[in-house]
N, C-alpha and C. Protein backbone atom coordinates (compact mmCIF):
# COMPACT_ATOMS: atom_id res chain seq x y z
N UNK A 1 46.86 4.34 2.58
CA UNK A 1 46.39 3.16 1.92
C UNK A 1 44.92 3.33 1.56
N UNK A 2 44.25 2.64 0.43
CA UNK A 2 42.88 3.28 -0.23
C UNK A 2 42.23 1.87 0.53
N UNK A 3 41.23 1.95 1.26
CA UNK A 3 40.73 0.48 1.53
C UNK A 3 39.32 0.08 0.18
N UNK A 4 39.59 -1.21 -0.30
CA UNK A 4 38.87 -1.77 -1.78
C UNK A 4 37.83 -1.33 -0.85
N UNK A 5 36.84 -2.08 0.07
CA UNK A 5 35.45 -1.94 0.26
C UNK A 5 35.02 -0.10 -0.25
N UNK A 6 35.85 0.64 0.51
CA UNK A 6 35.01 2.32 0.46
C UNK A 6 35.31 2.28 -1.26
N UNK A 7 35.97 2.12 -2.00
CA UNK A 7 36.18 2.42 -3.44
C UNK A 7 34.44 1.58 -4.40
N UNK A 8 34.21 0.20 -3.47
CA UNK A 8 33.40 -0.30 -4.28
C UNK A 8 31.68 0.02 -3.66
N UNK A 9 32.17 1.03 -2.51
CA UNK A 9 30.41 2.13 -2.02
C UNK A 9 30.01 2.95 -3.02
N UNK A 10 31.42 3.44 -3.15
CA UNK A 10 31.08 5.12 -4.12
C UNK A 10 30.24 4.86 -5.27
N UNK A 11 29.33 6.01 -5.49
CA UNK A 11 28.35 5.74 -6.81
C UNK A 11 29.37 6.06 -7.75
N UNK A 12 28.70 5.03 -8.80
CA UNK A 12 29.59 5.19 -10.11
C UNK A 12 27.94 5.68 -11.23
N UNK A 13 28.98 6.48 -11.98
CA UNK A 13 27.52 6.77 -13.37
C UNK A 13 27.33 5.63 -14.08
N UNK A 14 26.25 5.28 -14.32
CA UNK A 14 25.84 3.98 -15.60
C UNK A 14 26.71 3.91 -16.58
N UNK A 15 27.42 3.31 -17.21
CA UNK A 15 27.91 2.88 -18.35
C UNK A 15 26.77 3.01 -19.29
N UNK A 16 27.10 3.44 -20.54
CA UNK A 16 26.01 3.67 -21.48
C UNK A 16 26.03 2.48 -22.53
N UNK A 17 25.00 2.27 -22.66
CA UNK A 17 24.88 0.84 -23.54
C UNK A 17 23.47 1.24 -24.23
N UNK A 18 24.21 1.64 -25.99
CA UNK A 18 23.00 1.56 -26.76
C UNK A 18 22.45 0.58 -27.31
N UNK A 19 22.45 -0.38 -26.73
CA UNK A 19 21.52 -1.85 -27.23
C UNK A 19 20.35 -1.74 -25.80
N UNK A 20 20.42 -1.00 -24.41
CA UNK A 20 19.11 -0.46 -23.69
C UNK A 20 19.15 0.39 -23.53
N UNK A 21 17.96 1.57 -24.28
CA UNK A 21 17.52 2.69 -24.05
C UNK A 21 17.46 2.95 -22.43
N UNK A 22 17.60 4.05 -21.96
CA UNK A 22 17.46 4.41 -20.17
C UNK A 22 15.99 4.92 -20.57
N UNK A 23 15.37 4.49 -19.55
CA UNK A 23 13.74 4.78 -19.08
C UNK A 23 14.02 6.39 -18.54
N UNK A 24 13.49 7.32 -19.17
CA UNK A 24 13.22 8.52 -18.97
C UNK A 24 11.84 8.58 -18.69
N UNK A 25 11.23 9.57 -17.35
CA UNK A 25 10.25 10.11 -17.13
C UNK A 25 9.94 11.41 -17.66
N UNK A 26 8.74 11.73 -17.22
CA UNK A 26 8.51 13.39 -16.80
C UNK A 26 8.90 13.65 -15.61
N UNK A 27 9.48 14.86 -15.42
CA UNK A 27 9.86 15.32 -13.95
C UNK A 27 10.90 14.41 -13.72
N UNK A 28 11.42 14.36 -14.18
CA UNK A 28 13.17 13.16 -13.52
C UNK A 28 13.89 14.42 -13.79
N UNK A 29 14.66 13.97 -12.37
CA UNK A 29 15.75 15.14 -12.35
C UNK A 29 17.13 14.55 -12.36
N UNK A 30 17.84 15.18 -13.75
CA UNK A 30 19.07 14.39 -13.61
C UNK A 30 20.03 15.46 -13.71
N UNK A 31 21.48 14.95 -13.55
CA UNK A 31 22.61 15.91 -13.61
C UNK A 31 23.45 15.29 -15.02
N UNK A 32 23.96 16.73 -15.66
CA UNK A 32 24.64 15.93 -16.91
C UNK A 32 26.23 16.50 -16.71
N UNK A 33 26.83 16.00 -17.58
CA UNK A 33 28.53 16.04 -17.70
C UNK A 33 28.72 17.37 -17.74
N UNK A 34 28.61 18.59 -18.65
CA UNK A 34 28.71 19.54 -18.71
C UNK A 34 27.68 20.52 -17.97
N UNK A 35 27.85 21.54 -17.98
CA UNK A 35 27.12 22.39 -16.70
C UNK A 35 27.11 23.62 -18.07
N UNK A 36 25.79 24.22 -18.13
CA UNK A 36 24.73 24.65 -18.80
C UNK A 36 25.73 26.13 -18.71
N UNK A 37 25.76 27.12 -19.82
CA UNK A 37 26.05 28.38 -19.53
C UNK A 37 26.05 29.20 -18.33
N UNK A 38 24.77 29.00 -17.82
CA UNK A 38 24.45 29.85 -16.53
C UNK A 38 25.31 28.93 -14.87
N UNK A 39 25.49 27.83 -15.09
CA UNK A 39 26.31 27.40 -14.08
C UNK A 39 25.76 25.93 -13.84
N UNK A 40 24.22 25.50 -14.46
CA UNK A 40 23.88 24.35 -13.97
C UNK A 40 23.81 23.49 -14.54
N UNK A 41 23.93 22.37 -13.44
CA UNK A 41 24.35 21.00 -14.25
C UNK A 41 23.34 19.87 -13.98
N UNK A 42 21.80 20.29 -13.52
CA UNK A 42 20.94 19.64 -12.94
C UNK A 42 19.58 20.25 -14.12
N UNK A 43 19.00 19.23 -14.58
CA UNK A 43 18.05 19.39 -16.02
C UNK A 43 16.77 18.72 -15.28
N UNK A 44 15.64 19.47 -15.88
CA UNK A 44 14.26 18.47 -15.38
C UNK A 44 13.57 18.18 -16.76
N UNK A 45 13.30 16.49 -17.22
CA UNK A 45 12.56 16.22 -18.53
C UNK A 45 11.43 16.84 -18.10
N UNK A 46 10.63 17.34 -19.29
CA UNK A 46 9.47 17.74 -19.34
C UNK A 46 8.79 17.39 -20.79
N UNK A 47 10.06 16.91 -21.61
CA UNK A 47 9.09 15.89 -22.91
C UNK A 47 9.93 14.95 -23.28
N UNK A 48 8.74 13.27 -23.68
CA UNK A 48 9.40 12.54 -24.14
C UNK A 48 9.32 12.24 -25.46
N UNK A 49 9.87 11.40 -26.51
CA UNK A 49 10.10 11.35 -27.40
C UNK A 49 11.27 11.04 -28.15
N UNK A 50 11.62 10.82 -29.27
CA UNK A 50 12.82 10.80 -29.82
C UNK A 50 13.98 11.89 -29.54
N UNK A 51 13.04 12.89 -29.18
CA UNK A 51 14.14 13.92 -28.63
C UNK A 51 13.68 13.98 -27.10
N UNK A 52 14.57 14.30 -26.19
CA UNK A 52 13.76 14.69 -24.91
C UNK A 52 14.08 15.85 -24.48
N UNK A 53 12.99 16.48 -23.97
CA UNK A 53 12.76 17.94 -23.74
C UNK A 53 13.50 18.05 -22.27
N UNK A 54 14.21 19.19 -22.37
CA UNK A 54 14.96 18.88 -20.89
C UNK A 54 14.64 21.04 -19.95
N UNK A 55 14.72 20.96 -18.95
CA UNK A 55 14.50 22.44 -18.71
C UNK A 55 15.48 22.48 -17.64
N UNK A 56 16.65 24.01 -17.58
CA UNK A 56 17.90 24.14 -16.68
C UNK A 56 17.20 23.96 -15.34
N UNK A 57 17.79 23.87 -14.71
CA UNK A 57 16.75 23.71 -13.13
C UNK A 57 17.31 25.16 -12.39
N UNK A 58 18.22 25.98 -12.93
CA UNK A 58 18.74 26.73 -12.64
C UNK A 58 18.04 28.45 -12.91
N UNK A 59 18.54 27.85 -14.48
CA UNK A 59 17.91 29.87 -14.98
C UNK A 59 16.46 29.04 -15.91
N UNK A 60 15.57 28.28 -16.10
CA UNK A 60 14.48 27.66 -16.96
C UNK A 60 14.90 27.87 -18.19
N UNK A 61 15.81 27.58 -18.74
CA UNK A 61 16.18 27.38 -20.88
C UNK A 61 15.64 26.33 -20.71
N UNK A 62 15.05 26.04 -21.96
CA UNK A 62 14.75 24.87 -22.36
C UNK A 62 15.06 23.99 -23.59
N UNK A 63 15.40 23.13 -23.62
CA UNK A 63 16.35 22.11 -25.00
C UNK A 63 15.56 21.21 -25.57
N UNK A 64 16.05 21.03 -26.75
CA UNK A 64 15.62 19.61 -26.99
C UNK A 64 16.79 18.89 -27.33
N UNK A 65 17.18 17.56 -26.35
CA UNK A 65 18.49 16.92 -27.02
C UNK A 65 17.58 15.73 -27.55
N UNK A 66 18.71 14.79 -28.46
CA UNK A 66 17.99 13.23 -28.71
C UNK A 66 18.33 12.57 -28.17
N UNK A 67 17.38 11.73 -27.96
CA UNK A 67 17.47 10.74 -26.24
C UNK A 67 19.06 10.12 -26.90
N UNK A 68 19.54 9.82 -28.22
CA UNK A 68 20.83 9.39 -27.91
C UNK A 68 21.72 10.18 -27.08
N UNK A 69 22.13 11.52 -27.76
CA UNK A 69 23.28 12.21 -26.83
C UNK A 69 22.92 11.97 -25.39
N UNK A 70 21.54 12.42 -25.19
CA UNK A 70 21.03 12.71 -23.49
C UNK A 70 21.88 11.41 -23.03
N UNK A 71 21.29 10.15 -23.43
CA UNK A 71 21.92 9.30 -22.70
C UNK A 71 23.27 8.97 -22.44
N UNK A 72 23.74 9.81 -23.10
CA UNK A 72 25.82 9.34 -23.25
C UNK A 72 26.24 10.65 -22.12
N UNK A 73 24.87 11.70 -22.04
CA UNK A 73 26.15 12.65 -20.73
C UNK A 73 24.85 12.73 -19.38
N UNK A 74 24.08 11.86 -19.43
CA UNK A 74 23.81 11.45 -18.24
C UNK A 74 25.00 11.03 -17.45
N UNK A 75 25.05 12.08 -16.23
CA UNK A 75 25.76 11.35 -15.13
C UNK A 75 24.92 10.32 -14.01
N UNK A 76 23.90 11.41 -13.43
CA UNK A 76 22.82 10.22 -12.82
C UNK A 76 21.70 10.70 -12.76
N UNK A 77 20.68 10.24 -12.06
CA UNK A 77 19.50 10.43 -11.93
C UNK A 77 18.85 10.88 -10.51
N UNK A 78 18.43 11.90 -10.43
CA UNK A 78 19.06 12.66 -9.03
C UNK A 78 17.47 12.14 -8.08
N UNK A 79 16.37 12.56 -9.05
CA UNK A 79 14.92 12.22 -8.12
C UNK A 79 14.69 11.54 -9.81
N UNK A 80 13.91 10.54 -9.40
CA UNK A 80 13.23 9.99 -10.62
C UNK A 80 11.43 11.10 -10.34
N UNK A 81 10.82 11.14 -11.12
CA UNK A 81 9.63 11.72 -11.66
C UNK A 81 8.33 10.71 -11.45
N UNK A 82 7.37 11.47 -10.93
CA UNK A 82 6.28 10.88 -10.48
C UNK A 82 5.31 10.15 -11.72
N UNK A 83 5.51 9.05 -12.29
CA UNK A 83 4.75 8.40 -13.32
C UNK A 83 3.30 8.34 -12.88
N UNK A 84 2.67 8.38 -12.04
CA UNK A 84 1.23 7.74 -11.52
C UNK A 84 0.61 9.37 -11.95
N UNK A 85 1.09 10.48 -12.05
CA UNK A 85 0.58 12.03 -12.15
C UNK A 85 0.73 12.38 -13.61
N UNK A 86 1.67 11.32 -14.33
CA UNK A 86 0.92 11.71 -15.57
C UNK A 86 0.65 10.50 -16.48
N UNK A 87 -0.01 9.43 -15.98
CA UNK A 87 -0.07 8.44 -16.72
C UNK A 87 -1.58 8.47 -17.51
């Protein structure tokens, strides 16, 4: 038998809703849906903008997606990024 309470602990990924942009940092470490050539599935922003600059946390490639896609294969947000170090 599945008990409801443990089903409604488990993290669930954000639902994506393009009427609010997701607050991206520098240094936020997130994990996305697909897993990168080399095996990883964990990205660190390092630019913001209409596109956001993302780097493998794995082998260092570096991308530029647009914050739309980024936001549709965000799964979650693993460490958010220290805002006060580059404000």
């Amino acid at each position: 038998m599945i008990d409801a309470a443990a089903l409604d602990a488990t993290p669930r990924a954000p639902r994506y809703d393009p009427s609010v942009p997701m607050a991206f940092q520098l240094d936020d470490l997130v994990r996305l849906k697909k897993a990168h050539p080399c095996g990883g599935t964990d990205w660190v922003v390092f630019r913001l903008g209409a596109d956001i600059g993302l780097r493998c946390g794995t082998c260092g490639h570096r991308v530029l997606v647009p914050r739309r896609d980024l936001e549709r294969r965000v799964v979650r947000l693993l460490r958010p990024g220290d805002a006060e170090t580059h404000a």
